[in-house]
C-alpha atoms as a PDB file:
ATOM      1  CA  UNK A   1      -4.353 -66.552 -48.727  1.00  0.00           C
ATOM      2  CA  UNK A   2      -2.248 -69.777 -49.729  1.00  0.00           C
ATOM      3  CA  UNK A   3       0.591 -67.527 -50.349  1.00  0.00           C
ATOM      4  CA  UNK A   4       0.636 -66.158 -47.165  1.00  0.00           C
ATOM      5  CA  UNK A   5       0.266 -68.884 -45.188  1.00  0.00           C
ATOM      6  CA  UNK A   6       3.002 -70.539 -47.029  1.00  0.00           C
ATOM      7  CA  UNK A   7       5.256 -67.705 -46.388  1.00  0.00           C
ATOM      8  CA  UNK A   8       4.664 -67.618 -42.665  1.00  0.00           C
ATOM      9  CA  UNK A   9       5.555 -71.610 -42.576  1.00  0.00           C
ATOM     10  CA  UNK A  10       8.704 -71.207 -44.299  1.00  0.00           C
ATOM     11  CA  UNK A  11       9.591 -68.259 -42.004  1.00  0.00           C
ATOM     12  CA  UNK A  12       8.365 -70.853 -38.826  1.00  0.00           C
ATOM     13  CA  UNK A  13      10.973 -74.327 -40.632  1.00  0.00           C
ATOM     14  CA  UNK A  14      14.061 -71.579 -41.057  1.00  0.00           C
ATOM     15  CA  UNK A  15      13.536 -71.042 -37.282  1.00  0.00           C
ATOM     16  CA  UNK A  16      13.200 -74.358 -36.523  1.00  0.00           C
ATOM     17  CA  UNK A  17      16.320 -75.880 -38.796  1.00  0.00           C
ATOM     18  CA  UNK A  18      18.710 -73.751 -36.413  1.00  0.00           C
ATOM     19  CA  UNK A  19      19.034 -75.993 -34.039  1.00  0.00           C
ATOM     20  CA  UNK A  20      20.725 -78.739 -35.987  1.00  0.00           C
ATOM     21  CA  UNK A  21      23.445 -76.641 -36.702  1.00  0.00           C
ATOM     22  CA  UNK A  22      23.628 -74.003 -33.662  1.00  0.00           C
ATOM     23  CA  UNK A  23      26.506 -76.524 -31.854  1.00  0.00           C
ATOM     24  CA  UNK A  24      28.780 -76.461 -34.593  1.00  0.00           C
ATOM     25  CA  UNK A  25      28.461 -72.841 -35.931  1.00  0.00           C
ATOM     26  CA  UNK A  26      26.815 -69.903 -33.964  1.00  0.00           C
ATOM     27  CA  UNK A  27      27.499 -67.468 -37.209  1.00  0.00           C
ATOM     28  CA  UNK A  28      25.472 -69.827 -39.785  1.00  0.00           C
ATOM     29  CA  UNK A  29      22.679 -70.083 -36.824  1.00  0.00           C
ATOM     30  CA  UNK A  30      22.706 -66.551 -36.955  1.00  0.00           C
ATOM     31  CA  UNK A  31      22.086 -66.301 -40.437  1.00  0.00           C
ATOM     32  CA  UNK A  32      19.104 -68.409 -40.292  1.00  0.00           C
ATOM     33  CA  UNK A  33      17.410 -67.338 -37.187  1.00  0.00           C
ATOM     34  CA  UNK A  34      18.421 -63.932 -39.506  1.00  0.00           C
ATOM     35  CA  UNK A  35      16.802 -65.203 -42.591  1.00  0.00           C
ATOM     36  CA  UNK A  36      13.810 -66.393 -40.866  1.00  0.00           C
ATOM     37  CA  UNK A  37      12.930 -63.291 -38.931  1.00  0.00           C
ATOM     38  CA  UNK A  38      13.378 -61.649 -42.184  1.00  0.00           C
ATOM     39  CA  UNK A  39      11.336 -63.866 -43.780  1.00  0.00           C
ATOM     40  CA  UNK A  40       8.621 -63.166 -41.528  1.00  0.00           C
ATOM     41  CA  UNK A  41       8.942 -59.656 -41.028  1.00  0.00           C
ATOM     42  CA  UNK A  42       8.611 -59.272 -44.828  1.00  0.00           C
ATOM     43  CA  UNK A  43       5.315 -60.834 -44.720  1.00  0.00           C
ATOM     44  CA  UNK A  44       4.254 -58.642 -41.813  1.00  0.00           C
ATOM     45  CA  UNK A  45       6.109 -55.485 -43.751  1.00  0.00           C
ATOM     46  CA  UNK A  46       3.449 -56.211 -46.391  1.00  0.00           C
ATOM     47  CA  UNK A  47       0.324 -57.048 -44.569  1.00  0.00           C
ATOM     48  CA  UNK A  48       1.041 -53.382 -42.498  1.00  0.00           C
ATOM     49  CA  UNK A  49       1.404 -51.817 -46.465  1.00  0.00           C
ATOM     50  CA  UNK A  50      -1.701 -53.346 -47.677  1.00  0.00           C
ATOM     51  CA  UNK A  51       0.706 -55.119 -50.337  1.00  0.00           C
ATOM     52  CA  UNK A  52      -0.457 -58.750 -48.627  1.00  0.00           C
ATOM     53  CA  UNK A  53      -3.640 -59.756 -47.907  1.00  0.00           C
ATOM     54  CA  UNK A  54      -3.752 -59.604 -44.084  1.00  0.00           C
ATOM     55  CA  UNK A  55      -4.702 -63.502 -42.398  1.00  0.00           C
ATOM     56  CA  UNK A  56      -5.274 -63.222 -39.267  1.00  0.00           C
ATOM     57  CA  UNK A  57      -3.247 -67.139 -38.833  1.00  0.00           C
ATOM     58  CA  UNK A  58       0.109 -65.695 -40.793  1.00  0.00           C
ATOM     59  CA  UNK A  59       0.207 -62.415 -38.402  1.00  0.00           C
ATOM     60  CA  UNK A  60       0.275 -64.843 -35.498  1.00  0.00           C
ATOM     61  CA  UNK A  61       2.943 -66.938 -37.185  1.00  0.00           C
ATOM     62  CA  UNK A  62       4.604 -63.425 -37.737  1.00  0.00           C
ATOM     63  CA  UNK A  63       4.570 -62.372 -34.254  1.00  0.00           C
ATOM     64  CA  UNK A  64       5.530 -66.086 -33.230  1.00  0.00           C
ATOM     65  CA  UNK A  65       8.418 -66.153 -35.304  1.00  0.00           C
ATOM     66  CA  UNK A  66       9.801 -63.112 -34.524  1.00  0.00           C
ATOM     67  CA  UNK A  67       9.519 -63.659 -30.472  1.00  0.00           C
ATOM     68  CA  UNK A  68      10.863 -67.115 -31.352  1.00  0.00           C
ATOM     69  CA  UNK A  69      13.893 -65.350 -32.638  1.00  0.00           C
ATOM     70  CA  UNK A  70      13.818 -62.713 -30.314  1.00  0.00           C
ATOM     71  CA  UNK A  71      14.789 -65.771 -27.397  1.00  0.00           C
ATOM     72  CA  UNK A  72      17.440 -67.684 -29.029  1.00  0.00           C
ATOM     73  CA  UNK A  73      19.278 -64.879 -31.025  1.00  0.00           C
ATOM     74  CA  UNK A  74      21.509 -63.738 -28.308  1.00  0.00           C
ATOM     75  CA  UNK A  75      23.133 -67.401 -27.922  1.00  0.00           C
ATOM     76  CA  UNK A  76      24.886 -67.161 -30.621  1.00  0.00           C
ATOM     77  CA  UNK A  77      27.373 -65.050 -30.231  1.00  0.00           C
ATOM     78  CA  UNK A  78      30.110 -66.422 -28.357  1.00  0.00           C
ATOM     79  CA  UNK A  79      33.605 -64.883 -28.312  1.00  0.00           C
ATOM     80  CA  UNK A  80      35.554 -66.035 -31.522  1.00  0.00           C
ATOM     81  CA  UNK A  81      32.423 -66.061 -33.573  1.00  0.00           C
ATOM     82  CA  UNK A  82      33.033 -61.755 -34.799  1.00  0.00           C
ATOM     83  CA  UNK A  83      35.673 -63.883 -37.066  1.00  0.00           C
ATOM     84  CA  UNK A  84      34.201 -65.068 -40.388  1.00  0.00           C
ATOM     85  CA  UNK A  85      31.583 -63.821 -42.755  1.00  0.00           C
ATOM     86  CA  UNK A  86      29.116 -62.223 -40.523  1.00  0.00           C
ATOM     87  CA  UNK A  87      28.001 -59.038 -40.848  1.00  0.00           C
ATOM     88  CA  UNK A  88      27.682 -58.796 -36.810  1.00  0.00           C
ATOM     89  CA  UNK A  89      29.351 -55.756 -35.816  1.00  0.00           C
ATOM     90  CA  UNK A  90      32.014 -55.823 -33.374  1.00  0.00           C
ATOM     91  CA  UNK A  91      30.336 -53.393 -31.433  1.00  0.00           C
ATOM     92  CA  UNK A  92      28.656 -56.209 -30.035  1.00  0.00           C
ATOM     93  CA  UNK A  93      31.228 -57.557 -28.037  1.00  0.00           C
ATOM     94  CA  UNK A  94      33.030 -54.272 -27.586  1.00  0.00           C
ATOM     95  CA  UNK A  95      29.201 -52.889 -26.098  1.00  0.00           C
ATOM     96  CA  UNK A  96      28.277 -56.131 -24.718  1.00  0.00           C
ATOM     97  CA  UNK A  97      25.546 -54.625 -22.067  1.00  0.00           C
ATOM     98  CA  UNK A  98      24.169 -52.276 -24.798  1.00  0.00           C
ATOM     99  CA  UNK A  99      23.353 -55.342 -27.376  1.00  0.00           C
ATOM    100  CA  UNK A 100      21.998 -57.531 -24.267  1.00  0.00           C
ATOM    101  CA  UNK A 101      19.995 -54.763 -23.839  1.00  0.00           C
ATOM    102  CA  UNK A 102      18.899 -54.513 -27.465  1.00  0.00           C
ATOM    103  CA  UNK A 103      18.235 -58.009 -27.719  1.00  0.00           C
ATOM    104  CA  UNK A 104      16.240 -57.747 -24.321  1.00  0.00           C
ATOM    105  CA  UNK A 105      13.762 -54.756 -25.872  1.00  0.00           C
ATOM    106  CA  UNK A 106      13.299 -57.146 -28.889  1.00  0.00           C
ATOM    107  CA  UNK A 107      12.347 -60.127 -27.217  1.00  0.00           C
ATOM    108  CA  UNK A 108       9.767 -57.928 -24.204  1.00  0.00           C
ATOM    109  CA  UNK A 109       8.328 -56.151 -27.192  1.00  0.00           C
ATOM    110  CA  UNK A 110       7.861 -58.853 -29.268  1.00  0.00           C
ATOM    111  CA  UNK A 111       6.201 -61.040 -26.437  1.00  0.00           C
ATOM    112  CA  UNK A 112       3.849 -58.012 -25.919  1.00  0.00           C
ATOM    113  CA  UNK A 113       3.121 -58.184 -29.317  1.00  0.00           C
ATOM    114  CA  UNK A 114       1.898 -61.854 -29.652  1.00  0.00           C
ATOM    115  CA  UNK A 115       0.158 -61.523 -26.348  1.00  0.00           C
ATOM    116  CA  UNK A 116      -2.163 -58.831 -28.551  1.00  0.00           C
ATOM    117  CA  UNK A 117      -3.332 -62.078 -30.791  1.00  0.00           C
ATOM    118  CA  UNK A 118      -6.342 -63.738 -28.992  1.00  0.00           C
ATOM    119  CA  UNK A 119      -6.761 -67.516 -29.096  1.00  0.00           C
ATOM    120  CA  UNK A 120      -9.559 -66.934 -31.612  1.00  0.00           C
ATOM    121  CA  UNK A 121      -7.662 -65.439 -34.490  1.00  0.00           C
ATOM    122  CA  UNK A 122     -10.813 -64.802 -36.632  1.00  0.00           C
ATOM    123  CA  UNK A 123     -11.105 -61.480 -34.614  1.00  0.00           C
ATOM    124  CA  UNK A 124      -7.510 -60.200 -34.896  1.00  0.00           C
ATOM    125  CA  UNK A 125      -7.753 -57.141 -37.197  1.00  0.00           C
ATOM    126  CA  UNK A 126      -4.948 -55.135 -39.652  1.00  0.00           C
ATOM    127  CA  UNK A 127      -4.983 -52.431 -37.222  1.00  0.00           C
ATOM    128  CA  UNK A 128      -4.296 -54.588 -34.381  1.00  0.00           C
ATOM    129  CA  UNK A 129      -1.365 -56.145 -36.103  1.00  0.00           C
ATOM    130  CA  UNK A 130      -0.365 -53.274 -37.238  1.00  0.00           C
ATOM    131  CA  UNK A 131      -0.135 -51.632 -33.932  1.00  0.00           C
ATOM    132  CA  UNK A 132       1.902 -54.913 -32.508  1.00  0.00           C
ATOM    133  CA  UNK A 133       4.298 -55.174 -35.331  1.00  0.00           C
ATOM    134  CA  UNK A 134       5.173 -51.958 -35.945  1.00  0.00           C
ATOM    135  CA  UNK A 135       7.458 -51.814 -32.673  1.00  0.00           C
ATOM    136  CA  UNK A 136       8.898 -55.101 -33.137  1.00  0.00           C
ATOM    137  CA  UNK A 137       9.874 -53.892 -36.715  1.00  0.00           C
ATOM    138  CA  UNK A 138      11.413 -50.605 -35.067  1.00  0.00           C
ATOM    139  CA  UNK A 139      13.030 -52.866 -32.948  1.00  0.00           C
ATOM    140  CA  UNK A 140      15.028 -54.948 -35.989  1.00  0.00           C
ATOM    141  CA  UNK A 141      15.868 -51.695 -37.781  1.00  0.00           C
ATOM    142  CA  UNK A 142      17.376 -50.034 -34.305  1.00  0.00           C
ATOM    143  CA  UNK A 143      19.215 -53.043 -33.981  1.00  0.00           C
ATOM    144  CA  UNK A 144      20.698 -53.416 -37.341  1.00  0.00           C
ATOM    145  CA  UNK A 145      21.457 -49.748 -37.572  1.00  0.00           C
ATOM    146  CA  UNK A 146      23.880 -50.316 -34.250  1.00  0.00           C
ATOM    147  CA  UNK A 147      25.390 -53.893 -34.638  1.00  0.00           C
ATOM    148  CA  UNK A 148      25.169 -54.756 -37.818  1.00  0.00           C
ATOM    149  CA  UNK A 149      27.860 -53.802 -40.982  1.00  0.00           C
ATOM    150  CA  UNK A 150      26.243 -52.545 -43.370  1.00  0.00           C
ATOM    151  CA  UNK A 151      26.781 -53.881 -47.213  1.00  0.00           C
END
């Protein structure tokens, strides 16, 4: 249980260091709001599997994360910033509406899914998260299939 709770607070301080360097350079605040969501979603990828032991407090932090992400993601992509090592596809300036719209399911779908976590956690079940998470996850694949190069 140590393990996972640790995981979910690194996946919360990745979000959280963004903002020191989001004014100076949208594509490394991508990469960590990136590597944090992630880093979340791998823990929640693993509770789903049965590979993690599901907590109850690091699917919240999960869910949080990911909405987190899900609201300040979009800012970060200014024009100029398709230049440099990113691995954001142009296709997200050329389709402009279509990744707003992307980014819009993400964050609706993810705030559905947190708002499934009562404030009691002890009663949030596997099957709950699993239900919640499992669109927000569709949601990150979707994306990355569309705007994202691949390796």
């Amino acid at each position: 249980m140590n393990r996972t709770v640790f995981f979910a607070a690194a996946a919360a301080t990745f979000a959280l260091s963004a903002s020191a360097i989001a004014l100076e350079d949208p594509i490394a605040t991508r990469k960590i709001l990136m590597d944090a969501n992630g880093a979340a979603s791998a823990l929640g990828g693993g509770m789903m599997k049965g590979e993690i032991a599901f907590n109850p407090v690091a699917a919240r932090a999960v869910l949080q994360t990911n909405h987190s992400v899900s609201v300040a993601f979009g800012d970060y992509f200014p024009e100029g910033s398709e230049l440099g090592d990113t691995k954001a596809d142009p296709k997200i300036w050329t389709d402009a509406e279509g990744f707003a719209a992307a980014l819009e399911k993400f964050r609706s779908d993810s705030e559905a899914a947190l708002a499934t976590v009562p404030e009691d956690v002890a009663g949030y079940t596997q099957e709950q998260f699993q239900a919640a998470f499992g669109q927000v996850a569709q949601n990150c694949r979707n994306c990355h299939e569309q705007y994202r190069i691949s390796n």
